[in-house]
Protein backbone atom coordinates (compact mmCIF):
# COMPACT_ATOMS: atom_id res chain seq x y z
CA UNK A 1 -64.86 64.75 55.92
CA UNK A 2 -66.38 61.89 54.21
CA UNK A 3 -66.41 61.11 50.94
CA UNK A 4 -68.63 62.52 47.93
CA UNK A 5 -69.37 62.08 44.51
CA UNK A 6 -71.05 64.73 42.15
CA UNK A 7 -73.45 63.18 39.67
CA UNK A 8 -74.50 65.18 36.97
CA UNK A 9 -78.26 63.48 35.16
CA UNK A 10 -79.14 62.24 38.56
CA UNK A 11 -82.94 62.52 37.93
CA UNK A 12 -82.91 59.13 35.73
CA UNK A 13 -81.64 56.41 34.22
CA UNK A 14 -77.69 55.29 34.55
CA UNK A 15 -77.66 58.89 36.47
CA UNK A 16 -80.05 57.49 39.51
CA UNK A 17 -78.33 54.46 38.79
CA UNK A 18 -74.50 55.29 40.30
CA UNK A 19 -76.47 57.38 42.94
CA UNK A 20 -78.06 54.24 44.45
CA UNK A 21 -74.34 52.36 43.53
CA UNK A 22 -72.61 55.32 45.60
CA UNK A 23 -75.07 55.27 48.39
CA UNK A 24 -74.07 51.53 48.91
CA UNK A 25 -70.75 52.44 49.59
CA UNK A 26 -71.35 54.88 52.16
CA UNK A 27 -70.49 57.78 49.44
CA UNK A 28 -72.41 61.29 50.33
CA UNK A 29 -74.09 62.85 46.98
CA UNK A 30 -74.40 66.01 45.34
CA UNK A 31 -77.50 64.91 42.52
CA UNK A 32 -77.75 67.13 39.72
CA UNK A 33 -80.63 67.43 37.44
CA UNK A 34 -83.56 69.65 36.26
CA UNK A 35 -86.22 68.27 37.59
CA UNK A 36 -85.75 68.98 41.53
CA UNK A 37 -88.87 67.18 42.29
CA UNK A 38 -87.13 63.74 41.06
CA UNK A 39 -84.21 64.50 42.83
CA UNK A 40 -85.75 64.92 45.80
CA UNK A 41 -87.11 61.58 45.77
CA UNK A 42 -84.25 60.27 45.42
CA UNK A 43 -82.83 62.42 47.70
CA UNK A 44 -85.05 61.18 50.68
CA UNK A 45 -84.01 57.53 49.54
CA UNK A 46 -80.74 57.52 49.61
CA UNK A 47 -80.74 59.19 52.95
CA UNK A 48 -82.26 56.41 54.79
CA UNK A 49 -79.06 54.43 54.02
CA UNK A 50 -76.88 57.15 56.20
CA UNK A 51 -75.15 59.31 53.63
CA UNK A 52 -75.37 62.94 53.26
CA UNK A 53 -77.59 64.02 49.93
CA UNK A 54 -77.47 67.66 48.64
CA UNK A 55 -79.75 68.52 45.12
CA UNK A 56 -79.39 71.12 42.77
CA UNK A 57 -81.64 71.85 40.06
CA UNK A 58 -79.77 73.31 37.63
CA UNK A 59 -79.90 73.32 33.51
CA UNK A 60 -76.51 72.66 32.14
CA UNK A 61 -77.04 74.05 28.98
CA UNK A 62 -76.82 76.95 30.49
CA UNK A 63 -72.84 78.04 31.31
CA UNK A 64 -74.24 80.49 33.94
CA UNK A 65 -75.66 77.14 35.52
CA UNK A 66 -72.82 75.50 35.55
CA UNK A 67 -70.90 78.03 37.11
CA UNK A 68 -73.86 78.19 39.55
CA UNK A 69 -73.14 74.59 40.47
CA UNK A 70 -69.78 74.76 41.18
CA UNK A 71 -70.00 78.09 43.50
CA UNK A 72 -72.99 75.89 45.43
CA UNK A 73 -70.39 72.74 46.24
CA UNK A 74 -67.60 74.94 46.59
CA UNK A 75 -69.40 77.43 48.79
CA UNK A 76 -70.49 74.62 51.39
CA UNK A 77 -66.66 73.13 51.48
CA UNK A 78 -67.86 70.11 49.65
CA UNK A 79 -64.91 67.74 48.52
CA UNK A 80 -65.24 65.82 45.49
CA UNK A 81 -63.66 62.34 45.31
CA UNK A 82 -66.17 61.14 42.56
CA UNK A 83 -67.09 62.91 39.49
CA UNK A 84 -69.63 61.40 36.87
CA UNK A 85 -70.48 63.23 34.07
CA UNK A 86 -73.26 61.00 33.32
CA UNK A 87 -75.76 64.16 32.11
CA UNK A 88 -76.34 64.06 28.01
CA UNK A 89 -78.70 64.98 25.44
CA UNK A 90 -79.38 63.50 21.51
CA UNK A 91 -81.24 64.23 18.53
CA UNK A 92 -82.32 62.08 15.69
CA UNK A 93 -82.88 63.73 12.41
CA UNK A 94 -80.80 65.23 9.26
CA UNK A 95 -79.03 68.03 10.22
CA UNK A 96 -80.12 70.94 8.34
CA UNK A 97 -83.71 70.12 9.26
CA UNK A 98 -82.54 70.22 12.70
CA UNK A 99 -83.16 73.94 14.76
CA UNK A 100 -80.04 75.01 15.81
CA UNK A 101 -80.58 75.63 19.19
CA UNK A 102 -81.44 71.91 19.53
CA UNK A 103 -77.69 70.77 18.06
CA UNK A 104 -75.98 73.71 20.44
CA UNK A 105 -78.08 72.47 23.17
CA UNK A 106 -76.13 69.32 22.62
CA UNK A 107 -72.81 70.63 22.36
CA UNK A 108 -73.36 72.55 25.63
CA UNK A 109 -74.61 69.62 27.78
CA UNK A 110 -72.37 66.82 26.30
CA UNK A 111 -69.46 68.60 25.85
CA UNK A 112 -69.39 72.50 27.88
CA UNK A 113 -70.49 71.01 30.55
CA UNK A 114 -68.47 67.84 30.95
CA UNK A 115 -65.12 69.82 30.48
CA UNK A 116 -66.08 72.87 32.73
CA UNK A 117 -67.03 70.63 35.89
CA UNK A 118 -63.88 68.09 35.47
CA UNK A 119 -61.98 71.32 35.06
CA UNK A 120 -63.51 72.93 38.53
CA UNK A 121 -63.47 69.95 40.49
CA UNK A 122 -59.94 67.89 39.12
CA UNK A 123 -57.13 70.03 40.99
CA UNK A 124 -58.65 69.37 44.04
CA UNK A 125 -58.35 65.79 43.68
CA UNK A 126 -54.68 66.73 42.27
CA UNK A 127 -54.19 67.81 45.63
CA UNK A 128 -55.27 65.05 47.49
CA UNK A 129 -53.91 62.94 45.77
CA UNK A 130 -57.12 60.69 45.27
CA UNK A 131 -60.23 61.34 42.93
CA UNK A 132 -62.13 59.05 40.34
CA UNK A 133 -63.70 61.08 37.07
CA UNK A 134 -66.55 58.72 35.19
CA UNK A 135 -67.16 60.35 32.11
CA UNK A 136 -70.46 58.51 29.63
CA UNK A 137 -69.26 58.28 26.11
CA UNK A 138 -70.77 55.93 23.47
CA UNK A 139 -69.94 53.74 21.35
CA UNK A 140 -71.52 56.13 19.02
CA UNK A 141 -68.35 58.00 19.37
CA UNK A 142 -66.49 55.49 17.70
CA UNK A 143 -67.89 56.18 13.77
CA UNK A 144 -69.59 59.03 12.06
CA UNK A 145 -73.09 59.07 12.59
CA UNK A 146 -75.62 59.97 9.87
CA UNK A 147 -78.58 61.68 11.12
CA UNK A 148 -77.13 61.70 14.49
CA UNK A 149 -74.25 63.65 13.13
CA UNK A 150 -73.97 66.51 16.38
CA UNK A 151 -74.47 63.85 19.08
CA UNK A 152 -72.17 61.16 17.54
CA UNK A 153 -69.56 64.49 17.17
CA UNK A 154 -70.19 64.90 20.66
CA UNK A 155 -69.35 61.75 22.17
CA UNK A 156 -66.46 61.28 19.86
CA UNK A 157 -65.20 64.03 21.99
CA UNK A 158 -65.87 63.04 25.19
CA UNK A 159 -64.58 58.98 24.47
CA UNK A 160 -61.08 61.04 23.27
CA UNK A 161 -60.81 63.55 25.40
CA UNK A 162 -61.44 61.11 28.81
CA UNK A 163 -58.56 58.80 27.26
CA UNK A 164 -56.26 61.34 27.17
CA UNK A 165 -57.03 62.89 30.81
CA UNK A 166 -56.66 59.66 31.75
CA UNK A 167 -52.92 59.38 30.48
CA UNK A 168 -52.14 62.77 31.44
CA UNK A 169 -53.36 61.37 35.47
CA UNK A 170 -50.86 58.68 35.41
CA UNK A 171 -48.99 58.41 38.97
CA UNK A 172 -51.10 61.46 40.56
CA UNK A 173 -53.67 58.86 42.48
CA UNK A 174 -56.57 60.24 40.55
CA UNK A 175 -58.13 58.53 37.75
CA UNK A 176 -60.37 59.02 34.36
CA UNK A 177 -62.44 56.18 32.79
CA UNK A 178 -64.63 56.57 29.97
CA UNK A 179 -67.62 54.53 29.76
CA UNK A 180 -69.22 53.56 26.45
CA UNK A 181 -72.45 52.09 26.17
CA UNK A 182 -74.43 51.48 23.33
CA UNK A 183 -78.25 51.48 23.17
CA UNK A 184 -79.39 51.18 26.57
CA UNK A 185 -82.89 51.02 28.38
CA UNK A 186 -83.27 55.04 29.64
CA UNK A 187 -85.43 57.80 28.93
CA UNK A 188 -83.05 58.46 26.44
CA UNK A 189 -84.29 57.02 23.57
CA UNK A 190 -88.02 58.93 24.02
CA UNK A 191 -86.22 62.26 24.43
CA UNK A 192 -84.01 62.19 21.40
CA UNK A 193 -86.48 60.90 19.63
CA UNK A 194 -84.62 57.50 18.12
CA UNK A 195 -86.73 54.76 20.54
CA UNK A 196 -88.21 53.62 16.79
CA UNK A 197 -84.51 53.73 15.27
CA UNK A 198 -83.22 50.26 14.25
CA UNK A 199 -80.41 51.00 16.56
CA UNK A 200 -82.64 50.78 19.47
CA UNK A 201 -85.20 47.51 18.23
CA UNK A 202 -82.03 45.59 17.40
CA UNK A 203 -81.92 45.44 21.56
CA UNK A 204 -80.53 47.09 24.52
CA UNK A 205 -78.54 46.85 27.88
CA UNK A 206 -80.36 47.49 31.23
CA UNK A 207 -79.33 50.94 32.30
CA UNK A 208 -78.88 49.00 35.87
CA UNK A 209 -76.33 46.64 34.49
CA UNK A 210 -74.41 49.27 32.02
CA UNK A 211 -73.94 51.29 35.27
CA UNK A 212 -72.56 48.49 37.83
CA UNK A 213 -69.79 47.64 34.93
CA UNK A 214 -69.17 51.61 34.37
CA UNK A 215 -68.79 51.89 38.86
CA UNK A 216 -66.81 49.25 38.61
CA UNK A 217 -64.42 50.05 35.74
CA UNK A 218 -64.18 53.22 37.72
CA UNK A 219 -63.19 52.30 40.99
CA UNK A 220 -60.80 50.16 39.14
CA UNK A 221 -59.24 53.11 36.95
CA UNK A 222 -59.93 51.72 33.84
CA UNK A 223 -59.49 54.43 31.13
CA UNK A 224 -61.82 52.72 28.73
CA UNK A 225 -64.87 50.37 28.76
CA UNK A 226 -66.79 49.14 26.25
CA UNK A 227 -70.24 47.16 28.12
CA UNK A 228 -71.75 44.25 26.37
CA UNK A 229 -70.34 41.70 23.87
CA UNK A 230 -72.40 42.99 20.87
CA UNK A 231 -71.01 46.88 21.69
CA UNK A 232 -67.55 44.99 22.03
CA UNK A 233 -68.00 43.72 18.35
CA UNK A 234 -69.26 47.30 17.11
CA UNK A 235 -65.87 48.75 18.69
CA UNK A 236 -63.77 46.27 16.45
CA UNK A 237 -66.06 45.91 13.07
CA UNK A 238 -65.16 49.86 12.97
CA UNK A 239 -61.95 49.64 12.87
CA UNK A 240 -61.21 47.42 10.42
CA UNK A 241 -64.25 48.34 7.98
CA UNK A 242 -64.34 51.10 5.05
CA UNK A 243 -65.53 54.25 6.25
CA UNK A 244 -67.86 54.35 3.57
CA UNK A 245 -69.61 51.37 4.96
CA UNK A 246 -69.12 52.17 8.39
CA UNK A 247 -71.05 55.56 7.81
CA UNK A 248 -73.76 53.46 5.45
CA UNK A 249 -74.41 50.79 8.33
CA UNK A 250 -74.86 53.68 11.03
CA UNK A 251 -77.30 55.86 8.87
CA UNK A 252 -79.11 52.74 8.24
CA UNK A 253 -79.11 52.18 12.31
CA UNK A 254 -80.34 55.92 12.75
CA UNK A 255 -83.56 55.57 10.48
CA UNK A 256 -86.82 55.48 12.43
CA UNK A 257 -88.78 52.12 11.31
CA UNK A 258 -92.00 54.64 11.50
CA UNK A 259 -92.92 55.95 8.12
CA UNK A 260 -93.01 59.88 8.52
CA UNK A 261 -95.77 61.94 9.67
C-alpha cells in the first residue's frame, strides 16, 4: 500500500499548498474541505501526476463530521503516514461583541478537530512504526491577543500541545512538528476579517513559501518552526518583554486601519 497523507483545509491556501508538495513526492491524498467543488479541482490535478486522490466535503465544526471523516478513511483501509492539520478559522473583533457561535466555531475547528483526527489516526502510525503529524500553529500563539483573544487562545493550544506530542513520540519512528507562521498571503485574512489589521499591512509570507519550510521541517521531525526572520524576532521580543506591553503591541496589531462603519 502506498503512502498517504490526510490534509485537512485542502480547498486553499497553505492547505492546497502541501497537497501539490505531497503529490511531488508520489504521496496519495485524502483532501478535506467544504467546498467539494474546489477539491475536486484539485483533485483532477493532482491525479495527472500518478497518485491516488480521495475528497471529502465535510464541515469540521461539526464533531459528527469529524467522526464522519474518519469512518470514510478507515472504512476504505486507508493508511495514514501524513497528517496535517492545516484547517483553521479566526475572528477579529472584541469579544463580547463577538456572537458566540462564531468564537465556538473556532474552538471546534482549531482545536476539536485537530485533537480528534491526530487521536484517530496516531496509533496506527504507533504501529507501524512510521507517521509524520504537521500541526499549523501561529505565532499568535505565542502572546495574548487583544481582539483576537479566542483565536490567539486557540493556537496557544495547538503550538503547546504539538510540542508535547512531539516529546511524548520520541523513539516510536513517528513524529509531531508544529508550524508557526505569522501573517501570511491566504484567504485567511478576508475570512476573519483582519486583511485591514496592522498585523497584516506591516507584510506577509507567501502561503507557497510558509508551506515548503513547514513540509520540510516535517519530513525532518522538527517539533517546532518558526518561518521568516521577522516571525523569528516576534518569537524572542515575547519572551523577554512585559506582558503588559506584549498584550499593548498585539492589540495595537489587531486594530483594523479602517475607521468603523
Amino acid at each position: 500500500m502506498g503512502r498517504t497523507a490526510l490534509v485537512t483545509g485542502a480547498s486553499s491556501g497553505l492547505g492546497e499548498d502541501f497537497a501539490r508538495l505531497f503529490a511531488g513526492d508520489g504521496v496519495d491524498l485524502v483532501l478535506v474541505a467544504r467546498r467539494r467543488e474546489r477539491l475536486e479541482a484539485l483533485a483532477a490535478e493532482l491525479r495527472q501526476r500518478n497518485v491516488s486522490v480521495h475528497v471529502i466535503s465535510a464541515d469540521l465544526a461539526v464533531p459528527e463530521e469529524v467522526e464522519r471523516v474518519i469512518r470514510q478513511v478507515q472504512g476504505q483501509g486507508l493508511e495514514v503516514e501524513f497528517l496535517v492539520n492545516n484547517a483553521g478559522l479566526g475572528n477579529v473583533g472584541a469579544f463580547s461583541e463577538s456572537t458566540l457561535s462564531s468564537q465556538m466555531t473556532m474552538v471546534d475547528v482549531n482545536v476539536r478537530a485537530l485533537v480528534r483526527l491526530t487521536h484517530a489516526f496516531l496509533p496506527g502510525m504507533l504501529s507501524r512504526r512510521r507517521g509524520r503529524v504537521l500541526n499549523i500553529g501561529s505565532t499568535a500563539g505565542l502572546q495574548p491577543g487583544p481582539y483576537g483573544a479566542v483565536y490567539y487562545a486557540t493556537k496557544a493550544f495547538v503550538n503547546s500541545f504539538t510540542e508535547a506530542l512531539s516529546h511524548e513520540l520520541k523513539g516510536t519512528g513517528v513524529t509531531a512538528t508544529v508550524s508557526l507562521p505569522g501573517a501570511t498571503a491566504t484567504e485567511f485574512a478576508s475570512v476573519a476579517g483582519s486583511g485591514q489589521t496592522r498585523l497584516f499591512r506591516s507584510g506577509v509570507m507567501s502561503s507557497t513559501e510558509v508551506a515548503r519550510a513547514a513540509y520540510r521541517a516535517m519530513l525532518r521531525g522538527t517539533p517546532f518552526v518558526v518561518h521568516g526572520w521577522r516571525n523569528k524576532v516576534l518569537g524572542f521580543s515575547v519572551r523577554l518583554g512585559p506582558r503588559s506591553v506584549v498584550r499593548s503591541v498585539a492589540a495595537a496589531m489587531n486594530k483594523s486601519g479602517r475607521p468603523p462603519a
